[in-house]
Structure formats: C-alpha cells, structure tokens
C-alpha atoms as a PDB file:
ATOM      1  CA  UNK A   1     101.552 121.245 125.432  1.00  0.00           C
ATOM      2  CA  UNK A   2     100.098 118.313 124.310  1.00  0.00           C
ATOM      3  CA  UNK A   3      99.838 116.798 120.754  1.00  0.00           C
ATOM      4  CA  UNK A   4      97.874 114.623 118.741  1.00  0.00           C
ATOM      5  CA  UNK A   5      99.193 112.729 115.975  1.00  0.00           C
ATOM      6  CA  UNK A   6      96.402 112.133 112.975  1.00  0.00           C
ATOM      7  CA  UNK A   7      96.720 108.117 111.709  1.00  0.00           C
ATOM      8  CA  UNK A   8      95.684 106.272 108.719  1.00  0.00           C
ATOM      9  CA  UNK A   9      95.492 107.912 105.382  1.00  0.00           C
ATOM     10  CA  UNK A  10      92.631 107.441 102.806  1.00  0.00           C
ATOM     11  CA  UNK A  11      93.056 107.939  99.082  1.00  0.00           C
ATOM     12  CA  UNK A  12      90.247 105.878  98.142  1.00  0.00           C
ATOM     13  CA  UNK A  13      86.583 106.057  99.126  1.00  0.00           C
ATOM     14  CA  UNK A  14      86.320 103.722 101.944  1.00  0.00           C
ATOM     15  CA  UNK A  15      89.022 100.937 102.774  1.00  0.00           C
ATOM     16  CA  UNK A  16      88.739  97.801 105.357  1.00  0.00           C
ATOM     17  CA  UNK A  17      90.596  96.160 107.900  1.00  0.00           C
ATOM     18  CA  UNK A  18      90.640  93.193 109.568  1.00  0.00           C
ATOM     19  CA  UNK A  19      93.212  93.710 112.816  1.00  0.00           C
ATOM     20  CA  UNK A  20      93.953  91.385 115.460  1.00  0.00           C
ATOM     21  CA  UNK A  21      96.599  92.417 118.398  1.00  0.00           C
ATOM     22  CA  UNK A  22      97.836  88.769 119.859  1.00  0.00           C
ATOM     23  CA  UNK A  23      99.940  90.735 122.170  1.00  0.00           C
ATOM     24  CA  UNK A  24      99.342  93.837 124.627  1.00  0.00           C
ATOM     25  CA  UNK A  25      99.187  97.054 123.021  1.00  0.00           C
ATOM     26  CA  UNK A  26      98.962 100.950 123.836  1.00  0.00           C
ATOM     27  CA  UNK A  27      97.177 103.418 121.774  1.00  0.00           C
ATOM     28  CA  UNK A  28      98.120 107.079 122.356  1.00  0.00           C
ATOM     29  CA  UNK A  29      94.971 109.935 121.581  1.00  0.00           C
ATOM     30  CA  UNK A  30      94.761 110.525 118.124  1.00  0.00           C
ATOM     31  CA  UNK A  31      92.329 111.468 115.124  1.00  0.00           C
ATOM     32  CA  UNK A  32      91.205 111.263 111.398  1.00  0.00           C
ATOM     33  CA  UNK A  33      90.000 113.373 109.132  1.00  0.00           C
ATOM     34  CA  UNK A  34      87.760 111.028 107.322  1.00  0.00           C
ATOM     35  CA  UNK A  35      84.478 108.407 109.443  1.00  0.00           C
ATOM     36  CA  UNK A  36      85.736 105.688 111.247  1.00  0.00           C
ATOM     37  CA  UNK A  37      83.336 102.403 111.981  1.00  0.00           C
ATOM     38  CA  UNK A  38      84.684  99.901 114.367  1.00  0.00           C
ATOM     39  CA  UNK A  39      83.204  96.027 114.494  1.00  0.00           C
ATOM     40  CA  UNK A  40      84.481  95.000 118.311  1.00  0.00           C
ATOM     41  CA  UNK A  41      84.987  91.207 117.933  1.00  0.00           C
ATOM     42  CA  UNK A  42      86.950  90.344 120.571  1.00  0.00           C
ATOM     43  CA  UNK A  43      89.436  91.175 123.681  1.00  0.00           C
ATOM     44  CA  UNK A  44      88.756  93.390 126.772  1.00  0.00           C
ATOM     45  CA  UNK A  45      89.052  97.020 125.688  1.00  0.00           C
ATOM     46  CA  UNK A  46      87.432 100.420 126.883  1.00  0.00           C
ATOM     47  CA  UNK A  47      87.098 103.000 124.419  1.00  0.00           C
ATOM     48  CA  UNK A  48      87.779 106.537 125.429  1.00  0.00           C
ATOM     49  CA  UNK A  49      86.252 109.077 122.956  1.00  0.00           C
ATOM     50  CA  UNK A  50      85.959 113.140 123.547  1.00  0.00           C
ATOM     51  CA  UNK A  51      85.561 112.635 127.119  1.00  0.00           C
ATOM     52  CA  UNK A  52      83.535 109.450 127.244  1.00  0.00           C
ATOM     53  CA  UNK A  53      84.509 106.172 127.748  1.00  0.00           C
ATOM     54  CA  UNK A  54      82.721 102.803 126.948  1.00  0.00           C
ATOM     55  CA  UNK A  55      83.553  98.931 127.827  1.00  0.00           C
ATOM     56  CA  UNK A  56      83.065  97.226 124.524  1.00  0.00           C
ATOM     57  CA  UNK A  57      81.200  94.034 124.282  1.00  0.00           C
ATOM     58  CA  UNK A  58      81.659  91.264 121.116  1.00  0.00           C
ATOM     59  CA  UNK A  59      80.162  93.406 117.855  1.00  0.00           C
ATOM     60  CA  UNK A  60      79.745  96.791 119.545  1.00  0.00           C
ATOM     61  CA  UNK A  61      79.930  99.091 116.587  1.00  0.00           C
ATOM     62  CA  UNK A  62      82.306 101.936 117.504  1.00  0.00           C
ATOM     63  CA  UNK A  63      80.872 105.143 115.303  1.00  0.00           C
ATOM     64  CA  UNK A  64      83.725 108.280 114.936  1.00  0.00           C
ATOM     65  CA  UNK A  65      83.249 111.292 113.352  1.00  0.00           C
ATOM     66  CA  UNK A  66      85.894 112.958 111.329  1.00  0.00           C
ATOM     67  CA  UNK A  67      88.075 115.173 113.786  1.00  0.00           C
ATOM     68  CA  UNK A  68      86.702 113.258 117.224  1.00  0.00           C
ATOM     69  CA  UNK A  69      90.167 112.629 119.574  1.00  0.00           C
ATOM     70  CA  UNK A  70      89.813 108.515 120.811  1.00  0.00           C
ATOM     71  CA  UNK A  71      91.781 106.195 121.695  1.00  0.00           C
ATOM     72  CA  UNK A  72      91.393 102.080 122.844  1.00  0.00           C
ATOM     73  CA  UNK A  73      92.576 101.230 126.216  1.00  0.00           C
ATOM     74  CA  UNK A  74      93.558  97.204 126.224  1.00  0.00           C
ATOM     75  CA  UNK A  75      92.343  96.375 130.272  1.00  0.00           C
ATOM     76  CA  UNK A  76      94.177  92.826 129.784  1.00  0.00           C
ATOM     77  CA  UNK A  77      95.878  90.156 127.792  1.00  0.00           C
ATOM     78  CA  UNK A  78      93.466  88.943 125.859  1.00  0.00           C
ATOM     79  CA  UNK A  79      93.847  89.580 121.803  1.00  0.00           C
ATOM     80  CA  UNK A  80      91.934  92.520 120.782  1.00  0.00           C
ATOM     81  CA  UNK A  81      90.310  91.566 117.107  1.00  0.00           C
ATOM     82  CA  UNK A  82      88.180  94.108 115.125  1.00  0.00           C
ATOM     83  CA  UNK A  83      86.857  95.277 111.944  1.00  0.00           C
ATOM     84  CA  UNK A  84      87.468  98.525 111.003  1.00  0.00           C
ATOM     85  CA  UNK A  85      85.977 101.143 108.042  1.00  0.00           C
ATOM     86  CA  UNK A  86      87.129 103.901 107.045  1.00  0.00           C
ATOM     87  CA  UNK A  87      85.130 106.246 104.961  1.00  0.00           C
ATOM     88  CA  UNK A  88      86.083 109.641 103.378  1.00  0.00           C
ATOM     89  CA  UNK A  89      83.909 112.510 103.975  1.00  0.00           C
ATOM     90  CA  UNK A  90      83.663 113.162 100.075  1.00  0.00           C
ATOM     91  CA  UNK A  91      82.092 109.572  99.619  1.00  0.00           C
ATOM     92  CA  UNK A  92      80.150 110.007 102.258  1.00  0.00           C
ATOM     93  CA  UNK A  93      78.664 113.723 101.240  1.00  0.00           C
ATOM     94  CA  UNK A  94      77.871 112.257  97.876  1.00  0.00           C
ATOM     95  CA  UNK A  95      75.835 109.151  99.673  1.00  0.00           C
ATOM     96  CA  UNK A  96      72.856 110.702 100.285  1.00  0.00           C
ATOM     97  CA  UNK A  97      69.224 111.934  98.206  1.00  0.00           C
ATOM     98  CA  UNK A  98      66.979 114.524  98.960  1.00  0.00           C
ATOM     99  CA  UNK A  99      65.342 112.359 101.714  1.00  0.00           C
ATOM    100  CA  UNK A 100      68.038 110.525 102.907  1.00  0.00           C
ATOM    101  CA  UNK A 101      71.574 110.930 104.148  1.00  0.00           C
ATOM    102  CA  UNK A 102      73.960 107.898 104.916  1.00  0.00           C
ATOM    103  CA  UNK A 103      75.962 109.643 107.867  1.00  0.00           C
ATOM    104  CA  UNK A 104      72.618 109.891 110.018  1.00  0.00           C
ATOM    105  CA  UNK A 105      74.348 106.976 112.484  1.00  0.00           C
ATOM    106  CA  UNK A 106      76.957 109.667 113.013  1.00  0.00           C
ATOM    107  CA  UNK A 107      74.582 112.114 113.476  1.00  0.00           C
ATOM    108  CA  UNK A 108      72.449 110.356 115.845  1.00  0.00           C
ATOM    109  CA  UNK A 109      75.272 109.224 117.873  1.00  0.00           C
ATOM    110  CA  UNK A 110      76.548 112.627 118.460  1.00  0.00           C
ATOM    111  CA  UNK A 111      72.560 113.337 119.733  1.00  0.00           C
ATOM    112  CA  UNK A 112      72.820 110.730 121.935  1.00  0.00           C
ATOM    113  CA  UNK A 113      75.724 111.411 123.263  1.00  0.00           C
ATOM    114  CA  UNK A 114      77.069 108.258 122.329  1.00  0.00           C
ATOM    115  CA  UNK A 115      79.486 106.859 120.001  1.00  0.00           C
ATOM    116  CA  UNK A 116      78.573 102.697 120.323  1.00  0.00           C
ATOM    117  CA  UNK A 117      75.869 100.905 118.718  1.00  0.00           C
ATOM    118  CA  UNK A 118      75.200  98.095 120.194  1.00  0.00           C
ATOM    119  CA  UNK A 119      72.659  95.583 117.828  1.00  0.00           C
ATOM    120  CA  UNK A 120      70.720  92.726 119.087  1.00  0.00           C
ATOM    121  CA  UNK A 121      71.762  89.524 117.635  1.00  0.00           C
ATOM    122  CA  UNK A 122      74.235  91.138 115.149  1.00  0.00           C
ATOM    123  CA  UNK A 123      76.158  87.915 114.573  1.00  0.00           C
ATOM    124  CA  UNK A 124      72.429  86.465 113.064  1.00  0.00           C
ATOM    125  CA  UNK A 125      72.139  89.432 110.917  1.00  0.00           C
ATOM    126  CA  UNK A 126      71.731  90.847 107.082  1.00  0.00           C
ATOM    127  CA  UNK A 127      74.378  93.414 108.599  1.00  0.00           C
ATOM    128  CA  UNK A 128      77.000  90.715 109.213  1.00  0.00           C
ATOM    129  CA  UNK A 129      76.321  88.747 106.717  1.00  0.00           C
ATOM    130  CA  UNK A 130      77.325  92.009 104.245  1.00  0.00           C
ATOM    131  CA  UNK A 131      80.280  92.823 106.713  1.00  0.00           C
ATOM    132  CA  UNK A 132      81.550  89.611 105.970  1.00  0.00           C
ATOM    133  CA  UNK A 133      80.449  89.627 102.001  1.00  0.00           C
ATOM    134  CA  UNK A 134      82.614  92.764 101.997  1.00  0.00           C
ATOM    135  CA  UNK A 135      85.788  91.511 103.888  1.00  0.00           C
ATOM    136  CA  UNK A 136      85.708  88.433 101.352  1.00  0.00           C
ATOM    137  CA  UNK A 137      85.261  90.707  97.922  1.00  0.00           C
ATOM    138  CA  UNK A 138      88.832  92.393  98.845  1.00  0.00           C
ATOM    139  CA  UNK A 139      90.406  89.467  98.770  1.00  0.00           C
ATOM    140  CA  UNK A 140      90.683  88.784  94.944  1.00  0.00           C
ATOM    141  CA  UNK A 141      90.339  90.162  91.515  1.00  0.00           C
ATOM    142  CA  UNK A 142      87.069  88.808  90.534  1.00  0.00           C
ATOM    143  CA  UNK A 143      85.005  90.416  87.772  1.00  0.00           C
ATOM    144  CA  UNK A 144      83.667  94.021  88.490  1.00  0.00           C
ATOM    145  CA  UNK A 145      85.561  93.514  92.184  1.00  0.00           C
ATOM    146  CA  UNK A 146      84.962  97.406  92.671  1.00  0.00           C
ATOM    147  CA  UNK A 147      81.701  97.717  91.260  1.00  0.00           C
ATOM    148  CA  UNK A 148      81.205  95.326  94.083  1.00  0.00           C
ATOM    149  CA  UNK A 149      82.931  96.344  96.438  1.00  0.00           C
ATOM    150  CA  UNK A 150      81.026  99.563  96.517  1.00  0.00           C
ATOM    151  CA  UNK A 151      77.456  98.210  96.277  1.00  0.00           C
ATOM    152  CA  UNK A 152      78.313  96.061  99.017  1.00  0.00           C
ATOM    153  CA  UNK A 153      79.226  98.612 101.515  1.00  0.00           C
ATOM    154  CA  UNK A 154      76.534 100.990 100.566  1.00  0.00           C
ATOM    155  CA  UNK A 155      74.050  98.139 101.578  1.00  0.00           C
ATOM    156  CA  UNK A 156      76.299  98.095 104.477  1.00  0.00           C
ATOM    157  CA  UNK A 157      75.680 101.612 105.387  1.00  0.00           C
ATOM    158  CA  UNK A 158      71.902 101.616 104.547  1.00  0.00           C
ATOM    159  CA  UNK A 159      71.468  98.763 107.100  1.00  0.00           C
ATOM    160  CA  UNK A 160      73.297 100.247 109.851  1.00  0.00           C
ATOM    161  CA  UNK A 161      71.823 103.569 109.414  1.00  0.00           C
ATOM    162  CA  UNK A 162      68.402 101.410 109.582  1.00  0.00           C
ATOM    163  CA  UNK A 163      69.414  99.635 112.642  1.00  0.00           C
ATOM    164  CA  UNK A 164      70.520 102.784 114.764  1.00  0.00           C
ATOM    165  CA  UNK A 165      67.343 103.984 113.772  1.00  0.00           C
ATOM    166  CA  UNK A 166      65.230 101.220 115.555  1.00  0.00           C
ATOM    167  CA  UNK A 167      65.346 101.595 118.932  1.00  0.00           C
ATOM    168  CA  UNK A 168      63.769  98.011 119.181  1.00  0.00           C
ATOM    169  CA  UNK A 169      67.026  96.245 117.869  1.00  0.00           C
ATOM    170  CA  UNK A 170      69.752  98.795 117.606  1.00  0.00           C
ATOM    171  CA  UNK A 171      70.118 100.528 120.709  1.00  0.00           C
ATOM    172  CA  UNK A 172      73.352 103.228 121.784  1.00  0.00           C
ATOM    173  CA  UNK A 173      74.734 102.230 124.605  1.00  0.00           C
ATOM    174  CA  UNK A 174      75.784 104.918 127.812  1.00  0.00           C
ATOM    175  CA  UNK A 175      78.746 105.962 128.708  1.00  0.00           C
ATOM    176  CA  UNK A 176      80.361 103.214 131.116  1.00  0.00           C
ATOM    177  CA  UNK A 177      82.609 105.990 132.423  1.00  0.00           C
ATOM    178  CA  UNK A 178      82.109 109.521 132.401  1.00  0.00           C
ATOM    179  CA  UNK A 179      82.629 112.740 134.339  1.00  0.00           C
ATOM    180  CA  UNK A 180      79.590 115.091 134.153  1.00  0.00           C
ATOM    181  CA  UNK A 181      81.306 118.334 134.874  1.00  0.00           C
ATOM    182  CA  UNK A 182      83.591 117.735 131.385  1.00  0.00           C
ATOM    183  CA  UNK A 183      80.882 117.397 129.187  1.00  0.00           C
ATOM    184  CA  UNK A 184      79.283 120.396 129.303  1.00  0.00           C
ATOM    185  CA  UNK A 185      82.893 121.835 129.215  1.00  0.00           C
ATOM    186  CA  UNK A 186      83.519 120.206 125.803  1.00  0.00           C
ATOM    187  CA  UNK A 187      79.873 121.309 124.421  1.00  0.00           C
ATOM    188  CA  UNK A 188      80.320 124.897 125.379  1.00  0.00           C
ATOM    189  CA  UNK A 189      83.978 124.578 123.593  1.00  0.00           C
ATOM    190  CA  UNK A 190      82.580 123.125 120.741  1.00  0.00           C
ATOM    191  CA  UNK A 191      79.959 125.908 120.481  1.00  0.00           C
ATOM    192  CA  UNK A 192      82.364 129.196 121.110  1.00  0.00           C
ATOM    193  CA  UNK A 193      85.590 128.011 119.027  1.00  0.00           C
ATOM    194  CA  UNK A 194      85.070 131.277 116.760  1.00  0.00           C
ATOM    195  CA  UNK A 195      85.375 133.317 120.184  1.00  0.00           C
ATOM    196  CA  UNK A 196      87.872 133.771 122.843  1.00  0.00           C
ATOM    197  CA  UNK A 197      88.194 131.272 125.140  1.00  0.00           C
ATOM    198  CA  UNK A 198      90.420 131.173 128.299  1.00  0.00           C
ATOM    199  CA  UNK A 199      90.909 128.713 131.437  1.00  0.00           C
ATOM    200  CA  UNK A 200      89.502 131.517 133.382  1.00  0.00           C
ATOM    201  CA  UNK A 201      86.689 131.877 131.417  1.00  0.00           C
ATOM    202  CA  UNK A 202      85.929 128.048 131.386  1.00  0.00           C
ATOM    203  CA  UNK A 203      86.523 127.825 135.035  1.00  0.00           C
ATOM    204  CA  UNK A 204      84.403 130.688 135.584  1.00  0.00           C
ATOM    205  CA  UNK A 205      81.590 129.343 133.811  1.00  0.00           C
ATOM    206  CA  UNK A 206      81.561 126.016 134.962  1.00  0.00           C
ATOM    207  CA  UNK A 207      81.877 127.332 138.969  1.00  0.00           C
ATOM    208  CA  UNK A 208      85.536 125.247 139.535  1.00  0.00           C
ATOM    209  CA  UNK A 209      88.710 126.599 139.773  1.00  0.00           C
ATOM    210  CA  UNK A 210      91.314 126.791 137.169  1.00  0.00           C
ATOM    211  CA  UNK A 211      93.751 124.543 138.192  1.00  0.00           C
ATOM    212  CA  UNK A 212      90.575 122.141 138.955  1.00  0.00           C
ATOM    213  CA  UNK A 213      89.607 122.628 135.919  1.00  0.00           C
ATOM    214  CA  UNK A 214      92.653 121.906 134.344  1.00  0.00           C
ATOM    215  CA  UNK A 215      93.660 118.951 136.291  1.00  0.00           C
ATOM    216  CA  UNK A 216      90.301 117.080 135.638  1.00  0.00           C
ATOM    217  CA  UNK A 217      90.212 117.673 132.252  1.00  0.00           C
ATOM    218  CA  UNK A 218      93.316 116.298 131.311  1.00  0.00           C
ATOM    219  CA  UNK A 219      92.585 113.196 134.134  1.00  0.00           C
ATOM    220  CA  UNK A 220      89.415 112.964 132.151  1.00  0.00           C
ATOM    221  CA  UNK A 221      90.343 113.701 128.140  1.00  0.00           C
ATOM    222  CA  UNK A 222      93.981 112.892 128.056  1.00  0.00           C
ATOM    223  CA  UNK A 223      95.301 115.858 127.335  1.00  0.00           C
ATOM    224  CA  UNK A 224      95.171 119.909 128.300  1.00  0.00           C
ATOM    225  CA  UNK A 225      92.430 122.223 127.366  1.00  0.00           C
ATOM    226  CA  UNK A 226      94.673 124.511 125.073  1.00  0.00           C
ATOM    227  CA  UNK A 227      96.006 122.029 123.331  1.00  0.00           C
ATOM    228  CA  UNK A 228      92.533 120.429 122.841  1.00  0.00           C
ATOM    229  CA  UNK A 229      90.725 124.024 122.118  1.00  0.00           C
ATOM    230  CA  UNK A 230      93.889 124.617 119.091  1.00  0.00           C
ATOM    231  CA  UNK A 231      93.199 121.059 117.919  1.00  0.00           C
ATOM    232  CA  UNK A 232      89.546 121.577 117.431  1.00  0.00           C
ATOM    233  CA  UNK A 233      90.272 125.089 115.947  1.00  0.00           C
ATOM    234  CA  UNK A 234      92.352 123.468 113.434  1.00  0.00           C
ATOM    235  CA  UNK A 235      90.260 120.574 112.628  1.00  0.00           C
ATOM    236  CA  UNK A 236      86.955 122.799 111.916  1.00  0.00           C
ATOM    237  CA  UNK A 237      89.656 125.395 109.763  1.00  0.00           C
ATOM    238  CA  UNK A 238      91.190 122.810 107.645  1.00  0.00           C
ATOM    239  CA  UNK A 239      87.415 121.611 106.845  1.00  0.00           C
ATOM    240  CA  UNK A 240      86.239 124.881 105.221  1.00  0.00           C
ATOM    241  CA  UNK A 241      88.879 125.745 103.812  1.00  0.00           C
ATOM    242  CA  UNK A 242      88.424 122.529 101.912  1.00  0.00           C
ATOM    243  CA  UNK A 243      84.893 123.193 101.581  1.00  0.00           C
ATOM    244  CA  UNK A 244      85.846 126.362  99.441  1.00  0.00           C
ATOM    245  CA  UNK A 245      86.468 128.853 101.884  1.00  0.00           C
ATOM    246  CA  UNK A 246      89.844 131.366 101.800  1.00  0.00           C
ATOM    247  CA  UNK A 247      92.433 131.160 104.562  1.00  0.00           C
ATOM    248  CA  UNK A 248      91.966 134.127 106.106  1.00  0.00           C
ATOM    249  CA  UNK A 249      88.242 133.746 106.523  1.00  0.00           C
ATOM    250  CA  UNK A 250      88.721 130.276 107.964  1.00  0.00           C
ATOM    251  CA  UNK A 251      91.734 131.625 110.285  1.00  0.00           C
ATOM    252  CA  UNK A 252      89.685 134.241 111.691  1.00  0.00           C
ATOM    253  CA  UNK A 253      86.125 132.669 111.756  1.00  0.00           C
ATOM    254  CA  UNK A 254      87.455 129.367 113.840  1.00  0.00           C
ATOM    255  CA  UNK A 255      89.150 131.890 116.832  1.00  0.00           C
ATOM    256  CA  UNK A 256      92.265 132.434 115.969  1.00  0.00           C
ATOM    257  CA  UNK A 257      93.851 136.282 116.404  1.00  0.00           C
ATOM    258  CA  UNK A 258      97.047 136.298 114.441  1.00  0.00           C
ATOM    259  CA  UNK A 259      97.218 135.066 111.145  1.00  0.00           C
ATOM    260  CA  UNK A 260     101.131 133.848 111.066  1.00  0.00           C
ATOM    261  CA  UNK A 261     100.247 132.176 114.536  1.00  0.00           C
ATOM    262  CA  UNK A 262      97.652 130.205 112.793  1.00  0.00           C
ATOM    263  CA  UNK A 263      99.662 129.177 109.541  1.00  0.00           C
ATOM    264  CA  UNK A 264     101.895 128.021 111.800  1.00  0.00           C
ATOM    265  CA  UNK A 265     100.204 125.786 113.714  1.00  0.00           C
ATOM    266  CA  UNK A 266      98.179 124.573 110.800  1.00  0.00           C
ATOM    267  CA  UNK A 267     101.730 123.167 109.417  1.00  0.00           C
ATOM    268  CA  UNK A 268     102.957 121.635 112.490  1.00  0.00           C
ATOM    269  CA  UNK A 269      99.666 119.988 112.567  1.00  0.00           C
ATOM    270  CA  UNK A 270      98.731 118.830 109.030  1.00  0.00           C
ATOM    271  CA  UNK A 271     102.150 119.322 107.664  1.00  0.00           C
ATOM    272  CA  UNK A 272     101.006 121.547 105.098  1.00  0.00           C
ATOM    273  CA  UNK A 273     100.370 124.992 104.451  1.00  0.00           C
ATOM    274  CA  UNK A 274      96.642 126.015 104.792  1.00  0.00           C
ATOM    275  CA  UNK A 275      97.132 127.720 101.699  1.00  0.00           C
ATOM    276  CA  UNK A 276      98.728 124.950  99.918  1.00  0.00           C
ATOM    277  CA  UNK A 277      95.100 122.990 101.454  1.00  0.00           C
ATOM    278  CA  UNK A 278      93.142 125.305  99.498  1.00  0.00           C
ATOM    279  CA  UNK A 279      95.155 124.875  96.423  1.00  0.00           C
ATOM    280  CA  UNK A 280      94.001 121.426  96.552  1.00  0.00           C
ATOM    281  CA  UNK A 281      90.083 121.663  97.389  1.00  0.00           C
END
C-alpha cells in the first residue's frame, strides 16, 4: 500500500519561503494540513495535484487546499525558484466578515477545477509589489515587525482573492495534462467517503474493469485507490474532530467500520492518537 508523508509544520499563522533548487530534485506525493500558495518564479516544472497536472509558467500562483495530495515534477535542469505561503486554517477561518471570506481563491479553484492562477502582468502589480513588501519585513526586527507582517499579508490575500475574481486579469488556467475518466472517479470518492466504497464498486460505476481501474489510477494519481480512499478518510476525520467533534462520531461518519482499525491508522498517519487530537482542539 502506498503512503503519503505530510511536510512542513506550522505553529504560527502563516510563514514564508523563498526556495531555490540549483540542482535537480524529486518530490515524492505528499500533503498539509494547513493552505499552501505557491509564486512559480522560475525553472521548468509540472505540477501534479489530485489527478491534474499543470506546466507552470514564471508567477503562476499554485493554490492548495489543506489535505489536497501534490507533488512538483522538475522536467529539466534548470533551477526551480519559488515563493511559497503557508497559511493555517485557524488564521484563515478567522479572516473573513459576514460578506466576505479570504479562502474564496481556494474555493473558486476547486469550482474550476483548477488549482493555478495565472495573473496578467503580475510582475507590474500591487500583488507583487506586497509579495515582495512581505518577503523584505521578515528579514529584520524593525518596530511592530509582526503587526506588519500581518497587515501585509492580509492585503496580500485581499488582492489575490480580488484578482481570481476578475476574469479580465486573473484567469485559472486548464489542466495541461489530465485523464477524464479519473476525475469523475475522485469526485464520486470525495462525495461517498462516509459509505462503503470498493474497487468493484468504482469499476462498476465508472464502466472499466478493476484492474483498469486500478492501473490507471495509480499511472494517473501516483498512488492506489485504497490507499488514497484511507488517506482522504483520515484527512476529513482528523478535521472534525478538531472542529469539536468526538472520535467515534468522526470514525464512523468518514467510512470507517471498526473503530481499533481506525485508531490505528489515524496514528500511523498523524502520529498521534485521535483521541489525544481531540484533547488538543
């Protein structure tokens, strides 16, 4: 069975990096538990994300939602420079009004099927001139450097929520490679992960055969659908249980039959006890 290791871990309420790989690198699948926004500046890299894939161009703007498997592909030689944000879901939540919620770019690029913003004349705008306002204001100790800090990338994040709003300068970009019989597969996963779900079924469903099935979706995703349907299980567990609810309901409400099965798994994965997760939330 496959597995998927989660990287990067966020304490604070958003953090920044500025990464550049001079030499070749390889990326296995993997996934967070908090936003991710990447700022493509330079190199020759696909990005492979739940089933779609996209060939980046200089300041693409990779969106991720918390719990979406990705992973970079490097095609050549070239140095592969970015940006990259990380935001916790907490911050995010409490980054909205009545009216207005600062996640909408996630939102609309899971409706459009799309992860990549790409923004006309980005390097000439208010955007990039606060992306690079922000990379600067981590770099010392200046007065109110967190006060800052955090009104900086909250104009940040009002901008780019405006800008993947306007179709006329902000546009998300198609897949540049993507099979059409997984798709649907990973909606109708998505949608049933409180029921049972077998191979059979899927293949069933989707009129292919099993070993079909299970052959293009790992050629496609990266990995194999039980070990992608346990993931996502997991993922969507972990997340009410630290939205308040108990163990047993989240165990049983994301699909899973036995509960010592599930505590299991939820420790190999997270390596920590659910209940020891709710202890925290």
């Amino acid at each position: 069975m496959d597995s998927y290791s989660k990287t990067g871990y966020l304490k604070d309420d958003f953090r920044l990096f500025h990464i550049t790989d001079e030499e070749e690198n390889s990326f296995s699948y993997h996934y967070h538990d908090f936003y991710k926004i990447l700022i493509f500046i330079r190199g020759d890299v696909t990005y492979h994300i739940e089933g779609k894939s996209f060939d980046l161009k200089p300041y693409d703007i990779v969106l991720v939602n918390a719990g979406e498997i990705h992973k970079p592909v490097i095609n050549s030689r070239s140095a592969y420079e970015r940006v990259i944000l990380y935001i916790s879901p907490e911050f995010m939540d409490s980054c909205r009004d009545k009216a207005d919620s600062l996640n909408q770019c996630f939102v609309q690029a899971q409706a459009s099927r799309s992860n990549v913003l790409r923004i006309e004349l980005f390097s000439q705008s208010r955007l990039y001139q606060v992306l690079q306002e922000l990379e600067k204001s981590f770099e010392g100790g200046a007065f109110a450097a967190a006060l800052y800090q955090k009104a900086l990338f909250m104009e940040f994040l009002i901008l780019l929520n405006r800008f993947s709003m306007d179709s006329y300068s902000g546009t998300y970009i198609e897949n540049s490679r993507c099979n059409s019989k997984i798709l649907p597969v990973l909606d109708y996963i998505a949608e049933h992960l409180a029921e049972d779900i077998s191979i059979d079924q899927l293949a069933s469903c989707f009129y292919m055969s099993r070993y079909y099935l299970m052959h293009l979706f790992k050629q496609e995703t990266g990995y194999s659908v039980a070990s992608y349907i346990s993931t996502k299980r997991l993922l969507r567990a972990r997340a009410l249980i630290q939205n308040g609810m108990s163990v047993t309901d989240a165990c049983y409400q994301c699909g899973f039959k036995n509960y010592s099965s599930f505590s299991r798994a939820y420790k190999k994965l997270f390596h920590t006890s659910a209940r020891g997760e709710r202890n925290q939330s």
